[in-house]
N, C-alpha and C. Protein backbone atom coordinates (compact mmCIF):
# COMPACT_ATOMS: atom_id res chain seq x y z
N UNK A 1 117.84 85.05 168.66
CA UNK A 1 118.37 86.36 168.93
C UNK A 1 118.97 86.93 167.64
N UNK A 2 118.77 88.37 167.18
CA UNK A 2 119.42 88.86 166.00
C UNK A 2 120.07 90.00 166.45
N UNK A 3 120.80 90.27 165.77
CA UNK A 3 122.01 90.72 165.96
C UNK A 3 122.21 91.84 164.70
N UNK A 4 121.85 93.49 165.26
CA UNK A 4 121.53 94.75 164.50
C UNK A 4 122.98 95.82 164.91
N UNK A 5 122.82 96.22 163.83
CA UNK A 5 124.02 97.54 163.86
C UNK A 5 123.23 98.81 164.38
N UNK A 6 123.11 99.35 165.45
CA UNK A 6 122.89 100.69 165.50
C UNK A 6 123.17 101.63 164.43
N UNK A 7 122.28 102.21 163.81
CA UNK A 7 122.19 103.32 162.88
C UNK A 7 122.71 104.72 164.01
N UNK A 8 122.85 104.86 164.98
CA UNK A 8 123.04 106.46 165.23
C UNK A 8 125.11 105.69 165.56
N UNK A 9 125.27 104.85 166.30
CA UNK A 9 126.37 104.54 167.30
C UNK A 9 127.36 103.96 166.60
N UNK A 10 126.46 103.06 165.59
CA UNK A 10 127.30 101.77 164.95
C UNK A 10 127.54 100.69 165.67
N UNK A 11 127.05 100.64 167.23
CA UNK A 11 127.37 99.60 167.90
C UNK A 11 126.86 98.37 167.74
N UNK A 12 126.77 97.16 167.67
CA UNK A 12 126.18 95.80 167.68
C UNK A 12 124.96 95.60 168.69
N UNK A 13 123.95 95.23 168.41
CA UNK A 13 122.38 95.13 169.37
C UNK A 13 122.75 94.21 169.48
N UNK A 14 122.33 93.21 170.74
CA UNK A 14 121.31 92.13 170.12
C UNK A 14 120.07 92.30 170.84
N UNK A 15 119.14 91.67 169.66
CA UNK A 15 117.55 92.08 170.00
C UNK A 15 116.50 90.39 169.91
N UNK A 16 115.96 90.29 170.69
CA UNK A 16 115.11 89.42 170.64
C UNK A 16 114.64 88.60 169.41
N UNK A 17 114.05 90.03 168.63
CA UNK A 17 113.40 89.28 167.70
C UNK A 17 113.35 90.61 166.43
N UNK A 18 113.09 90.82 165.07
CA UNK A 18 113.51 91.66 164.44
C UNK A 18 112.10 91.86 164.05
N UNK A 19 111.07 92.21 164.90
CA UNK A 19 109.71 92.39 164.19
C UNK A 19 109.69 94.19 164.18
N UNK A 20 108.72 94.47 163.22
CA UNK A 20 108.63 95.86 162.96
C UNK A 20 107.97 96.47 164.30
N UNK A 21 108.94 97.89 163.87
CA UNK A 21 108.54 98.70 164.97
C UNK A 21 109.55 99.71 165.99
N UNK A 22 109.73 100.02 166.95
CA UNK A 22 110.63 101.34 167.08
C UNK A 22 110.84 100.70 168.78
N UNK A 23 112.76 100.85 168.53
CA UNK A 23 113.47 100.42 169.54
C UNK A 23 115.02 101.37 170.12
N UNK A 24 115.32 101.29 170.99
CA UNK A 24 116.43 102.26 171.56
C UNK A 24 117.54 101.62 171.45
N UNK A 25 118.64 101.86 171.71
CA UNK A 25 119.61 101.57 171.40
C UNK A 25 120.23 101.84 172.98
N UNK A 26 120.65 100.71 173.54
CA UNK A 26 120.95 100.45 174.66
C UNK A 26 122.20 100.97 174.72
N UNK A 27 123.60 101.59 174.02
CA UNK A 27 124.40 102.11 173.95
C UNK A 27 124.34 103.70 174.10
N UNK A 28 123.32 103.97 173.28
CA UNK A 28 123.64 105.54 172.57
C UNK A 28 122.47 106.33 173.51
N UNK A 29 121.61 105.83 173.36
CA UNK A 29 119.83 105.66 174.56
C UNK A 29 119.33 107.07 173.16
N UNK A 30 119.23 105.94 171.51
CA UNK A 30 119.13 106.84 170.52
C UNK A 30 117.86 105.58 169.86
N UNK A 31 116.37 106.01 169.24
CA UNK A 31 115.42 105.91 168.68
C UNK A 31 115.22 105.26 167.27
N UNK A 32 115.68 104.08 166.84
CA UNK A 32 115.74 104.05 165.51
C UNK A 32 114.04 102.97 165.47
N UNK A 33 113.67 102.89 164.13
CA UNK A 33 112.65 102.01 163.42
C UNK A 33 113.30 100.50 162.38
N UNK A 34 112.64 99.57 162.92
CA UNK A 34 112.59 98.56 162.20
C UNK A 34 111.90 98.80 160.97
N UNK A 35 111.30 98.44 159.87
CA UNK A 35 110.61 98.56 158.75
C UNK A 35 110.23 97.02 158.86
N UNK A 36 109.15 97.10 158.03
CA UNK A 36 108.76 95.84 157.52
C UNK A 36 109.58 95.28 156.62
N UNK A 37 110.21 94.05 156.21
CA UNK A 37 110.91 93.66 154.92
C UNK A 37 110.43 93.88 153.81
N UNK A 38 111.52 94.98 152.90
CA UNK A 38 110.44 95.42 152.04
C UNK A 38 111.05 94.43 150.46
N UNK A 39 110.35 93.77 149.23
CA UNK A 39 110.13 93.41 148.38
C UNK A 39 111.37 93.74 147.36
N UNK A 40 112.46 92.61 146.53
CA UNK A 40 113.21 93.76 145.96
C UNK A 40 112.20 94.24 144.91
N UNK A 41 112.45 95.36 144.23
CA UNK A 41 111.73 96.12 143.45
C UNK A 41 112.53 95.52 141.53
N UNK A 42 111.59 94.92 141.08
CA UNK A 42 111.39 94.57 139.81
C UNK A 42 111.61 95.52 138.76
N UNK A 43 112.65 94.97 137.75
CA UNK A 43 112.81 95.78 136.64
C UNK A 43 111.95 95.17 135.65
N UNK A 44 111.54 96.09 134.23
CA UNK A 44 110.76 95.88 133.40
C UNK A 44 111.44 95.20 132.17
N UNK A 45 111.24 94.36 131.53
CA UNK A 45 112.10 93.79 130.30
C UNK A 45 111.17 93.88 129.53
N UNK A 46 110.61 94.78 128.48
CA UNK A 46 109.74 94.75 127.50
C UNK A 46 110.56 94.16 125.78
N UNK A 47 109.61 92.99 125.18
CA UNK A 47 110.33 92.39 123.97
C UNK A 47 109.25 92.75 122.58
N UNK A 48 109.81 93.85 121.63
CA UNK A 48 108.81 94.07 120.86
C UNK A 48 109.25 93.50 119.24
N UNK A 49 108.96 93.33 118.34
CA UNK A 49 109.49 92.99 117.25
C UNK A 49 110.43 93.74 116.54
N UNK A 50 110.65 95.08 116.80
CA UNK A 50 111.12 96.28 116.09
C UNK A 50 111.94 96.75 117.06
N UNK A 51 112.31 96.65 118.28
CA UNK A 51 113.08 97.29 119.21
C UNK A 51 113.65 96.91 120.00
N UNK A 52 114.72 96.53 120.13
CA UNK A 52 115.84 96.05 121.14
C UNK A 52 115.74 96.64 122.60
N UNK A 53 115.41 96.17 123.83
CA UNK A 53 115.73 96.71 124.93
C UNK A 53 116.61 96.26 125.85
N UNK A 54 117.34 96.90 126.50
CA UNK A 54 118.75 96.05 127.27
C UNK A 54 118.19 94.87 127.93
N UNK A 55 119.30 93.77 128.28
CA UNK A 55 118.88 93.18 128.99
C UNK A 55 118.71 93.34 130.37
N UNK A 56 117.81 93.09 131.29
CA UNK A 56 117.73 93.75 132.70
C UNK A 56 117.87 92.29 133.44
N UNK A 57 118.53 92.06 134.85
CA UNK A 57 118.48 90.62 135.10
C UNK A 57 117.15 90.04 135.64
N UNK A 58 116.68 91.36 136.67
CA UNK A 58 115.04 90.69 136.91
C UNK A 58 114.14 91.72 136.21
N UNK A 59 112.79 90.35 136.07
CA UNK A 59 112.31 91.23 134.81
C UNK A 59 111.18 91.06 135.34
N UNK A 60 109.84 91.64 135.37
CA UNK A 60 108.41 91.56 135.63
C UNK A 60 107.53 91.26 134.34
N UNK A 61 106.68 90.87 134.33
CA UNK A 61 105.90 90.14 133.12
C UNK A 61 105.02 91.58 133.08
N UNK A 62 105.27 92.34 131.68
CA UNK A 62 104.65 93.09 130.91
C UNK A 62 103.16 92.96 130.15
N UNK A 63 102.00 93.83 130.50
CA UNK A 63 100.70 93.21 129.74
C UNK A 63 100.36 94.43 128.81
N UNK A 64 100.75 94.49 127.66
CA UNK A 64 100.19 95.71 127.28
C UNK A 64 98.45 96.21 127.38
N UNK A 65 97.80 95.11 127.86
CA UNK A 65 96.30 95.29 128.13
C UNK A 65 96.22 95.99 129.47
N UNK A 66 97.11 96.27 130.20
CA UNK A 66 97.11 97.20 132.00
C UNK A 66 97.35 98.50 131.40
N UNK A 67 97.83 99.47 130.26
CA UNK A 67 98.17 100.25 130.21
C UNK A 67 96.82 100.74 129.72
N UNK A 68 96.21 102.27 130.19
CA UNK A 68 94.90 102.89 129.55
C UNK A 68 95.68 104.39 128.52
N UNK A 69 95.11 103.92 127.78
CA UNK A 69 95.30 104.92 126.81
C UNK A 69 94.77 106.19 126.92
N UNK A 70 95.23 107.45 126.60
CA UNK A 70 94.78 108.62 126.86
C UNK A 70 92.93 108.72 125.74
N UNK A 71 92.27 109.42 126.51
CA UNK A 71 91.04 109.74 125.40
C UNK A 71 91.28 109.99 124.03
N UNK A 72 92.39 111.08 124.05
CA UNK A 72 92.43 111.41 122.44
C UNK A 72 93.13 110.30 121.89
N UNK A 73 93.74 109.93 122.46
CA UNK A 73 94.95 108.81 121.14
C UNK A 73 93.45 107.56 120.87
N UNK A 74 92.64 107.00 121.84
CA UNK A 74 91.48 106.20 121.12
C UNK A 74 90.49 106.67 120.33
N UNK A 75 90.12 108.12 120.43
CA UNK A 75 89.33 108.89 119.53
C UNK A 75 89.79 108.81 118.38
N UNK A 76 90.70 109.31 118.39
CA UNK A 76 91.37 109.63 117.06
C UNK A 76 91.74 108.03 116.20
N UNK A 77 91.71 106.92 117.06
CA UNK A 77 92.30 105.73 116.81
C UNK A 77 90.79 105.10 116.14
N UNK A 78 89.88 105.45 116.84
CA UNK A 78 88.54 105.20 116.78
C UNK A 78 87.71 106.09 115.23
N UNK A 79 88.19 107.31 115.22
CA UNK A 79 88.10 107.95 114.07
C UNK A 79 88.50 107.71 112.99
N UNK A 80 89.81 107.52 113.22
CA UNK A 80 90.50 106.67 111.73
C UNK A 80 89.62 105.66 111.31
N UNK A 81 89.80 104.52 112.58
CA UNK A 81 88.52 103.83 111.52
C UNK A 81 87.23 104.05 110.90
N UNK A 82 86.77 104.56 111.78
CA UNK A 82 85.06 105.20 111.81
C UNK A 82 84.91 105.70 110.02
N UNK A 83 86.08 106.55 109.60
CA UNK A 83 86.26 107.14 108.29
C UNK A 83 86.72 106.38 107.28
N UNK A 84 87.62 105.78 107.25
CA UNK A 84 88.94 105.21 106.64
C UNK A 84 88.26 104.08 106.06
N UNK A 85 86.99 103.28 106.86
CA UNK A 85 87.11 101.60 106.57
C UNK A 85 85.97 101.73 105.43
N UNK A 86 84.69 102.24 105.96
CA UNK A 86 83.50 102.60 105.08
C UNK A 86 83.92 103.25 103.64
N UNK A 87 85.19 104.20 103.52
CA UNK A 87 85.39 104.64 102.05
C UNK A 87 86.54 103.49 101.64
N UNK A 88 87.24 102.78 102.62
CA UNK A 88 87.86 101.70 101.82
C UNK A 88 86.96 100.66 101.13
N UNK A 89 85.90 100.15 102.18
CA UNK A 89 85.42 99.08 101.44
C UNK A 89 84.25 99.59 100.24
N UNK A 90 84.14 100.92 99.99
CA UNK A 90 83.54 101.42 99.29
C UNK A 90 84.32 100.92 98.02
N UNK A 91 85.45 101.75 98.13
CA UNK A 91 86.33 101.79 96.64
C UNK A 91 86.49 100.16 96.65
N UNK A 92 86.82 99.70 97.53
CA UNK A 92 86.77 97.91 96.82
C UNK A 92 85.80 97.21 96.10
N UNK A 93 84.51 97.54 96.55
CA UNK A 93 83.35 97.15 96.08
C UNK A 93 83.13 98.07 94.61
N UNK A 94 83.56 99.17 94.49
CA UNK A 94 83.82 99.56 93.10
C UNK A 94 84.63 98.79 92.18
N UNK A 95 85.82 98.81 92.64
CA UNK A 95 86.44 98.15 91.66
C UNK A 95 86.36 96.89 91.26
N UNK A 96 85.70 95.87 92.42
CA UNK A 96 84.99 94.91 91.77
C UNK A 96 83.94 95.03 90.50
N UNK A 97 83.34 96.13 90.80
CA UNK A 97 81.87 95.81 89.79
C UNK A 97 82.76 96.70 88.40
N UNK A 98 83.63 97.40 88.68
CA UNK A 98 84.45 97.78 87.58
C UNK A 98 85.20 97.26 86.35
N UNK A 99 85.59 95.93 87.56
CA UNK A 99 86.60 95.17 87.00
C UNK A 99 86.13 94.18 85.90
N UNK A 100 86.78 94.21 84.91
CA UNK A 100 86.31 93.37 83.06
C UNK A 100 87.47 92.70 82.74
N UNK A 101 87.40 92.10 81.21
CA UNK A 101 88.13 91.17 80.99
C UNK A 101 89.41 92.43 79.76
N UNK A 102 88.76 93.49 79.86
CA UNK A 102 89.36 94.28 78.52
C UNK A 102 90.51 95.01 79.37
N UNK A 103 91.86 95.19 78.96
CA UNK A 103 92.77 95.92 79.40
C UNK A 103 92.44 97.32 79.82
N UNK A 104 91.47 98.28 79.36
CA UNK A 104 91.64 99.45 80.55
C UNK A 104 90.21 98.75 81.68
N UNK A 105 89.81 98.07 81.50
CA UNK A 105 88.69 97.64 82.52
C UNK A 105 89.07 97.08 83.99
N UNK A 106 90.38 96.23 83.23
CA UNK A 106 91.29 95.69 84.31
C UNK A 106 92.00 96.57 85.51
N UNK A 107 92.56 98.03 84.73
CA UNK A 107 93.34 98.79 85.82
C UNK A 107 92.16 99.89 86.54
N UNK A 108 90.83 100.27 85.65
CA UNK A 108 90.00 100.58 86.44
C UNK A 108 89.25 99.49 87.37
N UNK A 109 89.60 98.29 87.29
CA UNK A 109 88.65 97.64 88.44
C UNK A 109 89.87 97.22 89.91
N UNK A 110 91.63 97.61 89.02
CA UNK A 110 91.92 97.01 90.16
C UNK A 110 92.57 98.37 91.11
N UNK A 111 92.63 99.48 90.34
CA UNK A 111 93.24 101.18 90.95
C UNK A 111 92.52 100.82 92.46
N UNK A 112 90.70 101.09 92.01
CA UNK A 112 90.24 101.44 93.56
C UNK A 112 90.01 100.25 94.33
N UNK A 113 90.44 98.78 93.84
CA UNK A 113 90.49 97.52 94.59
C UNK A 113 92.06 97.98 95.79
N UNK A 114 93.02 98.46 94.79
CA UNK A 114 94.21 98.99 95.64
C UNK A 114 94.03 99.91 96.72
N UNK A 115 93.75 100.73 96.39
CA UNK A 115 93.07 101.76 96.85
C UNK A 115 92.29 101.93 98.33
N UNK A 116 91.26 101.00 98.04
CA UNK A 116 90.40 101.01 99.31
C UNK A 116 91.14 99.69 100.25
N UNK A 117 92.04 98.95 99.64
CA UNK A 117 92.91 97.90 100.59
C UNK A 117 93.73 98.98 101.66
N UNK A 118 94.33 99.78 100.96
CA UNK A 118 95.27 100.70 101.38
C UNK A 118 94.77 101.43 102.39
N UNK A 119 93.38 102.39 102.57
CA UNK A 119 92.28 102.64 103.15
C UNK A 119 91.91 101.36 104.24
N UNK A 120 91.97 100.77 103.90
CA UNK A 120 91.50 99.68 105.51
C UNK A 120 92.22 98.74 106.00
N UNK A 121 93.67 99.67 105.70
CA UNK A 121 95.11 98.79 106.64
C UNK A 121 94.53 99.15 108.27
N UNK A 122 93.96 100.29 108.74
CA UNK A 122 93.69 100.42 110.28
C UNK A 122 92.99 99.37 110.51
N UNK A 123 91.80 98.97 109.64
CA UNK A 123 90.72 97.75 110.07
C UNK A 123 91.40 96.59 110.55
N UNK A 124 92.73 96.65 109.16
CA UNK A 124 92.99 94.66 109.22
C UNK A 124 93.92 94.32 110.40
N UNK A 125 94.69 96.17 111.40
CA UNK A 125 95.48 95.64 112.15
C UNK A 125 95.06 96.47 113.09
N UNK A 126 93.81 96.72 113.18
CA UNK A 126 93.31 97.54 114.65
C UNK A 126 93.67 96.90 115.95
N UNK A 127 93.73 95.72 116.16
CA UNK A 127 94.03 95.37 117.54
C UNK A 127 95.50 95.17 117.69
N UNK A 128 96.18 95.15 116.51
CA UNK A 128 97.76 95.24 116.45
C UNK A 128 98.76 96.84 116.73
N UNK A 129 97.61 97.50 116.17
CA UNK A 129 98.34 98.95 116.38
C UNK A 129 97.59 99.13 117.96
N UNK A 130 96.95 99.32 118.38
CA UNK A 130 96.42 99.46 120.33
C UNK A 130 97.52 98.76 120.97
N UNK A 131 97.80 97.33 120.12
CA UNK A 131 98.58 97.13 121.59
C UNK A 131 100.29 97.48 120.92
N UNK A 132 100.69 97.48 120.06
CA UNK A 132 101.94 98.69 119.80
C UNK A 132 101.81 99.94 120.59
N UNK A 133 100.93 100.69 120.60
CA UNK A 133 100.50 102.19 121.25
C UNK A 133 100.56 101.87 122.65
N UNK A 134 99.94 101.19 122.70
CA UNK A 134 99.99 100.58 124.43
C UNK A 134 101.71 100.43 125.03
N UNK A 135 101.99 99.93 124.21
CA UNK A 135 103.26 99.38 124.69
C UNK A 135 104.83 100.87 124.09
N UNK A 136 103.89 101.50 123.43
CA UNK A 136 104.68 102.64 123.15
C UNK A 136 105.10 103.24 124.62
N UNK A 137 103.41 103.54 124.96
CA UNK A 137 103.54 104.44 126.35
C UNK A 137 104.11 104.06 127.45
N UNK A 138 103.85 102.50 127.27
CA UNK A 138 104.95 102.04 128.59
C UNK A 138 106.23 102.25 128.39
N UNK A 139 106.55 102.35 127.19
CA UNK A 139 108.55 102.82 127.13
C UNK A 139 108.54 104.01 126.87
N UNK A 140 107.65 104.86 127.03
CA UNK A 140 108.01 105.97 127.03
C UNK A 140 107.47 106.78 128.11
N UNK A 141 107.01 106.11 129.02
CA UNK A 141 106.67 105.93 130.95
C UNK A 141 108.36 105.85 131.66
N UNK A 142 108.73 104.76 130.88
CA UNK A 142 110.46 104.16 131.63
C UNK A 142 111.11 105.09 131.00
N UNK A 143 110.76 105.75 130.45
CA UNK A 143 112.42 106.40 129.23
C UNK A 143 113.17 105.22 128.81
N UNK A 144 112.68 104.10 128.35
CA UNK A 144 113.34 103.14 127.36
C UNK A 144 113.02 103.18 125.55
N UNK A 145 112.39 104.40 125.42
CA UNK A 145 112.26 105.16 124.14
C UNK A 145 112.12 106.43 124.06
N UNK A 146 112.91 106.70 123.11
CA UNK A 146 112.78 108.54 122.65
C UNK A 146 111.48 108.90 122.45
N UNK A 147 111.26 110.08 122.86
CA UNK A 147 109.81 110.57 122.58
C UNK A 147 109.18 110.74 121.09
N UNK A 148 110.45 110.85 120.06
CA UNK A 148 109.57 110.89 118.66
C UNK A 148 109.51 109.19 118.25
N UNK A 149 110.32 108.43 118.83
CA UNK A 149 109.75 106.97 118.18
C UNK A 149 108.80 106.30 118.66
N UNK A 150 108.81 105.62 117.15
CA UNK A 150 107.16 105.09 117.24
C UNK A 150 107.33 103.51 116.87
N UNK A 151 106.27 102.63 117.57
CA UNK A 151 106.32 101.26 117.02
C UNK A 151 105.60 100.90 116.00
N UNK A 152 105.79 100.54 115.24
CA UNK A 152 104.86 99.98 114.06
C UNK A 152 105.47 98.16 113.55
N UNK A 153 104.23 98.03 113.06
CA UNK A 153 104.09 96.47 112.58
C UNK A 153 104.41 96.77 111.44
N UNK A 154 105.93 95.56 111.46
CA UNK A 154 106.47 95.54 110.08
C UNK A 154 105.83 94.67 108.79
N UNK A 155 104.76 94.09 109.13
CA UNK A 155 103.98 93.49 108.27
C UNK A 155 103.01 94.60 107.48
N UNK A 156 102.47 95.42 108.11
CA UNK A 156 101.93 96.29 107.93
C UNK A 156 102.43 97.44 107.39
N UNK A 157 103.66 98.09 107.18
CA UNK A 157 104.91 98.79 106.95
C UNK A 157 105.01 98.13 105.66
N UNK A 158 105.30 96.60 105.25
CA UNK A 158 105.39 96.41 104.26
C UNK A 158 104.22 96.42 103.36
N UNK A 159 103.16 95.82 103.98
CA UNK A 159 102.20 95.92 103.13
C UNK A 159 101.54 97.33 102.27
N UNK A 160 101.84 97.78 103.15
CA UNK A 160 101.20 99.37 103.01
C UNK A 160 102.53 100.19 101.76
N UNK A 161 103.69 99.82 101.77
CA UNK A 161 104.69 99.90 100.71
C UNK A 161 104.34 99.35 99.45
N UNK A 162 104.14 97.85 99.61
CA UNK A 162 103.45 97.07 98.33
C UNK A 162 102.55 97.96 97.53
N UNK A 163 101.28 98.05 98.44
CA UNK A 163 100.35 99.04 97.81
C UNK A 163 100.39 99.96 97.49
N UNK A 164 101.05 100.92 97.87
CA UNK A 164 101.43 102.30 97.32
C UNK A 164 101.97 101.86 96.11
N UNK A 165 103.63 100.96 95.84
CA UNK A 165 104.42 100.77 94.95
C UNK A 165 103.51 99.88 93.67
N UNK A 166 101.83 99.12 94.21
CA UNK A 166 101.04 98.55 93.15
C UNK A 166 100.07 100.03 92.32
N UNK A 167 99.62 100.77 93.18
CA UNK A 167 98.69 101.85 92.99
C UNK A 167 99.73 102.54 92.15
N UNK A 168 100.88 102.77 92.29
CA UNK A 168 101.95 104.13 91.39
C UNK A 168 101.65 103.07 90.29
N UNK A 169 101.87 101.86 89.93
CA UNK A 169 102.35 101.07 88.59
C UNK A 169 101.29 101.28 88.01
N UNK A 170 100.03 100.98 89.17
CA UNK A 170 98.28 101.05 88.06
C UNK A 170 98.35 102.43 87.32
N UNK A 171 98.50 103.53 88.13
CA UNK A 171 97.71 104.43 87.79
C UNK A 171 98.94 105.03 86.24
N UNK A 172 100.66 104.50 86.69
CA UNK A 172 101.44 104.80 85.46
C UNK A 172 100.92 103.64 84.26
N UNK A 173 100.45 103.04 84.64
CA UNK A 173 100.15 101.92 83.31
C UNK A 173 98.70 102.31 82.42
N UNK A 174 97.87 103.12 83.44
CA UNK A 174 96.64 104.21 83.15
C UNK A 174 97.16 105.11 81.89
N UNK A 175 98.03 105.84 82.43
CA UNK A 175 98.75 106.82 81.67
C UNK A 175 99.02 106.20 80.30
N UNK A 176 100.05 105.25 80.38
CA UNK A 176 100.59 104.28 79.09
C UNK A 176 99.21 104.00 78.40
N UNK A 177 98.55 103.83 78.89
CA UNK A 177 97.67 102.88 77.97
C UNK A 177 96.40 104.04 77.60
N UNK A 178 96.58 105.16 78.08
CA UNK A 178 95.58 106.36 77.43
C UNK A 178 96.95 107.07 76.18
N UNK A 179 98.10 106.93 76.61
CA UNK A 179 98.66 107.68 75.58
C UNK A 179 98.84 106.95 74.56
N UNK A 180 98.94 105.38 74.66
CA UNK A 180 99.26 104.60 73.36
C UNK A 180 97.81 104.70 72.62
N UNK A 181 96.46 104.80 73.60
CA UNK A 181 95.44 105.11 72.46
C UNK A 181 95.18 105.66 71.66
N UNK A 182 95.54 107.28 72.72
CA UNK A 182 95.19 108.42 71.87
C UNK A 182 96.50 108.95 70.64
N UNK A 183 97.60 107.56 70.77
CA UNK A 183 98.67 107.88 69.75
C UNK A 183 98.02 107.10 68.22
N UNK A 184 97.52 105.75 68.62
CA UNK A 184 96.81 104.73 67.71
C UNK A 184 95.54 105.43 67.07
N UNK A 185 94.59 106.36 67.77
CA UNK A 185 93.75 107.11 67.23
C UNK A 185 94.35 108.21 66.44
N UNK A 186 95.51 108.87 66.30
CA UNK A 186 95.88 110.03 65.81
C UNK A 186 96.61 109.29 64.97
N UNK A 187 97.31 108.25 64.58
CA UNK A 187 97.56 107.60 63.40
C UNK A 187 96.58 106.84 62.46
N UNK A 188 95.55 106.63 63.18
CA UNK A 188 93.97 106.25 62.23
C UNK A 188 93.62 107.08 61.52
N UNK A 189 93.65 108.48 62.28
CA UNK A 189 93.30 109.69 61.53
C UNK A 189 94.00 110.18 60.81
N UNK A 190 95.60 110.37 60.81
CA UNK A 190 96.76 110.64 60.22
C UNK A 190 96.36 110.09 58.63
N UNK A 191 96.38 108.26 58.55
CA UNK A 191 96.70 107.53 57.87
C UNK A 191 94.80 107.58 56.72
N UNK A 192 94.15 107.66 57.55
CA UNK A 192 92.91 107.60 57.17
C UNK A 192 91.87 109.24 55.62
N UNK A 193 93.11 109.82 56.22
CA UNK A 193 92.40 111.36 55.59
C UNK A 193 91.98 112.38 56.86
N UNK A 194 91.69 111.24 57.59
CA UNK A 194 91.01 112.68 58.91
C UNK A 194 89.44 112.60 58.90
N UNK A 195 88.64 111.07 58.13
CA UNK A 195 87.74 110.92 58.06
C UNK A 195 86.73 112.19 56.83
N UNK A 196 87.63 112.23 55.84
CA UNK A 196 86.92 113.43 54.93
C UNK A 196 85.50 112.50 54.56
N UNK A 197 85.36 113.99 53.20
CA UNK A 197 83.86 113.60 52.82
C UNK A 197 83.96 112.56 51.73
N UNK A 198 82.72 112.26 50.84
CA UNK A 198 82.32 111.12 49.90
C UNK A 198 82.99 112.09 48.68
């Protein structure tokens, strides 16, 4: 026998049995519904490398592979590469066949070796940035992220710093080493006459 509070009376039932379904209230002669027992409802605990989320006490196991991405964000995800990888590994394959043993041979073989690395950071972490994006939209489904932040791989963040901060040194060491020429040629000529006649 169980033993229910009237919802209209407040009075004490007792009822047979507590299966779902719709019963009177022998006090009030008032209509209420049993429900089925319903499930408690699961909070989300998402753990990303870059972002702290509170702790929640129950947590549901997160897949960033259940979340579908909108058309444009894979187009465009799909585009980047489609463009990006073919002119990266282009310029790499240049600067290989560029690359010599003579000091300006060296920064022309390694500029577009930098270069086209830099160009096919989407390639080397394509399945790393989908499921960041993936997992963007789920915290920003919960409102457990602001709408302008974004997740990114800090490996990738750094790397992509490196290269920029290697490509500025090549292309300033380019510079250095065309102006110390054309300073060494204008003192040949200085020192020389200017190449006069016999």
């Amino acid at each position: 026998m169980a033993k229910i509070t009237c919802p209209h009376c407040s009075e004490v039932i007792n009822l047979a049995s507590t299966m779902p379904g719709r019963y009177q209230c022998p006090h009030c002669n008032e209509f209420f519904k049993i429900a089925k027992k319903q499930p408690k409802p699961q909070s989300i605990e998402i753990r990303t490398n870059t972002i702290q989320t509170p702790q929640i006490t129950q947590t549901a196991q997160f897949n960033p592979d259940d979340v579908v991405l909108p058309r444009s964000t894979v187009f465009w995800h799909n585009a980047k590469l489609v463009v990006l990888t073919p002119i990266g590994l282009w310029f790499i394959i240049l600067g290989i066949v560029r690359f010599d043993d003579s000091g300006f041979g060296t920064f022309l073989g390694i500029i577009p070796i930098l270069f086209g690395t830099l160009l096919m950071l989407p390639a080397f972490y394509n399945s790393k940035d989908l499921k960041n994006k993936k997992t963007e939209y789920m915290l920003k489904a919960t409102n457990q992220i602001l709408p302008g932040q974004k997740i990114s791989s800090p490996s990738k963040s750094v790397l992509r710093q490196v290269l920029l901060i290697l490509l500025a040194l090549m292309i300033i060491g380019i510079i250095l080493y065309g102006g110390a020429m054309i300073l060494i040629l204008l003192m040949f000529i200085i020192a020389g006459g200017g190449g006069g006649g016999f």
